[in-house]
Every structure is written in C-alpha cells, then in structure tokens.
Protein backbone atom coordinates (compact mmCIF):
# COMPACT_ATOMS: atom_id res chain seq x y z
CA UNK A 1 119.57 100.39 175.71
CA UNK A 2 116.28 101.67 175.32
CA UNK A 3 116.26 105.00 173.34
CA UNK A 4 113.47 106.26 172.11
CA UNK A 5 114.49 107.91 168.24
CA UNK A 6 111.97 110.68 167.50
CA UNK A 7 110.51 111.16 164.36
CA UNK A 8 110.83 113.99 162.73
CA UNK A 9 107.59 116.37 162.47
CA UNK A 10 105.35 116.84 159.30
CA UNK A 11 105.39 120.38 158.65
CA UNK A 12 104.00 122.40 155.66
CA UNK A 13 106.29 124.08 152.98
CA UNK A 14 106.03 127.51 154.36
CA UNK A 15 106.93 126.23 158.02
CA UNK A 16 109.82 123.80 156.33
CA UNK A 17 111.16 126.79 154.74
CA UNK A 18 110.87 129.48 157.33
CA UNK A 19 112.57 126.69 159.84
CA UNK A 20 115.15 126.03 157.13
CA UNK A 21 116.16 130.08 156.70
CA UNK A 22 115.97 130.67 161.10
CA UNK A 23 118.72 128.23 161.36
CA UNK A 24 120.30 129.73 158.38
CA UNK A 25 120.30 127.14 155.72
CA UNK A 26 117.73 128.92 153.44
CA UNK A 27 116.98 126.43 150.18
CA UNK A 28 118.05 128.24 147.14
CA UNK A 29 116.12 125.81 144.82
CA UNK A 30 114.58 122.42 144.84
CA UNK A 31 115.18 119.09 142.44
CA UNK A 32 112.30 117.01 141.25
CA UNK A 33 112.18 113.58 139.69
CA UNK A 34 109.35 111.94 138.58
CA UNK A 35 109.15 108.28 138.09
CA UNK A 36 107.09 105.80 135.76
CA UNK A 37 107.39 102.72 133.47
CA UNK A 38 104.68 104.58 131.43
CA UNK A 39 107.29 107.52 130.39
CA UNK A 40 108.38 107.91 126.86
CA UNK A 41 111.39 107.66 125.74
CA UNK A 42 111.21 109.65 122.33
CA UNK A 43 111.23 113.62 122.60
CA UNK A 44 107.30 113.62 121.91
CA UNK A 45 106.92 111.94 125.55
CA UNK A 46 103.89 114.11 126.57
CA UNK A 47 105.85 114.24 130.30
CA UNK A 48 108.73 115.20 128.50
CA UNK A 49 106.87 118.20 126.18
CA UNK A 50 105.23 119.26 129.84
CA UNK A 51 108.73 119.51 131.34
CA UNK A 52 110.23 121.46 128.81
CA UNK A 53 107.05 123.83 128.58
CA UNK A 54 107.31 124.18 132.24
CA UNK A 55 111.37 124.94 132.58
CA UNK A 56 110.79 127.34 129.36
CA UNK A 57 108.59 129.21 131.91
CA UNK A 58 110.20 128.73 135.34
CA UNK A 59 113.57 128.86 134.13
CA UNK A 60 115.22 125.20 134.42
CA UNK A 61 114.86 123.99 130.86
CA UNK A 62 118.41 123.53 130.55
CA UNK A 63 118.73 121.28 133.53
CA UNK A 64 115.74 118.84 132.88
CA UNK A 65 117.50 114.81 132.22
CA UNK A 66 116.07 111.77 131.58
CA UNK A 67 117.47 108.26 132.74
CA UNK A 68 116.51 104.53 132.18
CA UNK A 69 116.44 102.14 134.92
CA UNK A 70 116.74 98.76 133.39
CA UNK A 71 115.42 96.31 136.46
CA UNK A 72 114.94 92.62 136.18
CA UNK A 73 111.21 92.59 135.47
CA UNK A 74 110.45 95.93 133.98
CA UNK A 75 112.05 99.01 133.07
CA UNK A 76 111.41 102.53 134.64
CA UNK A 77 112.23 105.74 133.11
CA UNK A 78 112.62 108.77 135.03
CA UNK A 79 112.40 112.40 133.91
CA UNK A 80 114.31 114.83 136.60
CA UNK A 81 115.13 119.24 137.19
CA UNK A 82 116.29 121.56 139.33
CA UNK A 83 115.31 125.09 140.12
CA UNK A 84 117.61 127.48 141.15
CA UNK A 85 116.04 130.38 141.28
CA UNK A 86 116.46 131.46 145.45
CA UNK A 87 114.87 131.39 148.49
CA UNK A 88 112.83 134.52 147.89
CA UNK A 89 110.37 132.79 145.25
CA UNK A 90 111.14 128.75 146.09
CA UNK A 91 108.00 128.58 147.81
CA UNK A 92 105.72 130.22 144.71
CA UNK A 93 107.62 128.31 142.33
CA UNK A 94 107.93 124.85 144.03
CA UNK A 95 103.66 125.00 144.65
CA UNK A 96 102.77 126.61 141.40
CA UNK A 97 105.49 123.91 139.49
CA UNK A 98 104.00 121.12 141.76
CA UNK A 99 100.29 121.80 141.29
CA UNK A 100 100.85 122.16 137.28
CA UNK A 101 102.37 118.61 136.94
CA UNK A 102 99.89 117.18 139.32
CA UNK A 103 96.98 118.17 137.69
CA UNK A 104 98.83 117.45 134.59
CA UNK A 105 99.66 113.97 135.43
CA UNK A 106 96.15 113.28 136.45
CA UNK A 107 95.06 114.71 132.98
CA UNK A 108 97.48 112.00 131.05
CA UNK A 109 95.96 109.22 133.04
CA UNK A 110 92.36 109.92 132.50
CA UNK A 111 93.72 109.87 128.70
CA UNK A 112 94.98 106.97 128.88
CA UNK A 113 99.10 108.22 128.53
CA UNK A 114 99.91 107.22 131.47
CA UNK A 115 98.48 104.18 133.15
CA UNK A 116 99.11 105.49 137.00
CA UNK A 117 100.52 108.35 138.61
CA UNK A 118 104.32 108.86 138.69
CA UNK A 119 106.07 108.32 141.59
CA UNK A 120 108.15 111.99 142.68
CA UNK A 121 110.79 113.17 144.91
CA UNK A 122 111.22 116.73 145.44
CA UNK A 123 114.46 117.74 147.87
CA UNK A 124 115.87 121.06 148.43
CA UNK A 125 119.02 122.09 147.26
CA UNK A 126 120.96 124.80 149.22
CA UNK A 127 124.61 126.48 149.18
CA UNK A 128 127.54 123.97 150.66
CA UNK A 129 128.24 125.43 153.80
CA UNK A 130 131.70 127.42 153.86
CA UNK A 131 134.31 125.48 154.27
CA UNK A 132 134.11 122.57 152.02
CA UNK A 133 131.59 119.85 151.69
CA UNK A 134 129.18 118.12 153.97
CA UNK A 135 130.26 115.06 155.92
C-alpha cells in the first residue's frame, strides 16, 4: 500500500479557532506548560512570581502547578495553567497571555535567570462532547 497521509495545515489562531467553532467544537480555554531546567523551585522563582501575577489578572491563579521531572542526567521543572474563561475572549487572552511571557522570558535570559528559553505547549481545552468521554 501506498497511501499518501496528509499533513495537517498550519493555520493562524484566529483561523484555528473560527475552524474549531464551524464544526462546533468551540475551545472554551487553553492549558499552557512551560518547560526548563533553569526554573526555581522555591516560591520566589521569578517564572513562578510572573505566573501568579499573570493568573491574578487573567483569572487562572488557582489552577497554576508546578512538577519535577527527575531524568537520568538532569532534572526539568515545569510550571503549567489553564484558562477557562470561553470562546468569546480565548483568542485576546491566549495572544495577550502568550506575548507577556514571551517577552518576559526573553527579559529573564538577558538577566541571566534563565539560561535559554523554556520549552511550551499550549492545547485547547473544550467541553466533552455529550454523551460521555472521547475514545
């Protein structure tokens, strides 16, 4: 057999989300994790202080966590979120949120408080459709 698989399309955030609410799975809010060895792990972690200044102001303060991945040569902490606030602002919110720790990232390394940029993930989260969970 010789099928071809096609790969999905890059699309901006507005197209992503005005594609995700025509087939009528509108995101309701969006997770992010950032990654680094350079994170903190007391509560004065500058990325942690940004997080919390951030969810104070965006609403998701109470859903920010912070694990440790203990790998065989190094360790890597990650700080994570999630925004729930509907598909009416996600797009405002996710860009404004993005472009804050971007440019605060960037900041940290030019100080020295972070040696590189974190890695990040951001994925939407929407309603389970009716009828129980996804499969």
């Amino acid at each position: 057999m010789n099928e071809e698989i096609e790969e999905p399309k890059s699309v901006d955030l507005a197209e992503a989300l005005k594609q995700m609410n025509e087939q009528g799975t509108p995101p309701t809010g969006f997770h992010m994790m950032l990654l680094s060895p350079d994170f903190g792990l007391k509560e004065d972690c500058p990325t942690l202080q940004l997080l919390k200044m951030l969810g104070e102001e965006y609403d998701f303060a109470d859903t920010i966590k912070r694990q440790i991945f203990q790998l065989p040569k190094n360790t890597i902490i990650s700080y994570e979120f999630a925004w729930l606030g509907g598909f009416e602002t996600i797009q405002d919110t996710m860009e404004r949120v993005d472009a804050i720790i971007g440019e605060q990232m960037k900041r940290f390394v030019k100080e020295g408080t972070l040696k590189t940029i974190p890695q990040a993930r951001i994925s939407f989260l929407a309603p389970m459709p009716e009828g129980g969970e996804e499969e």
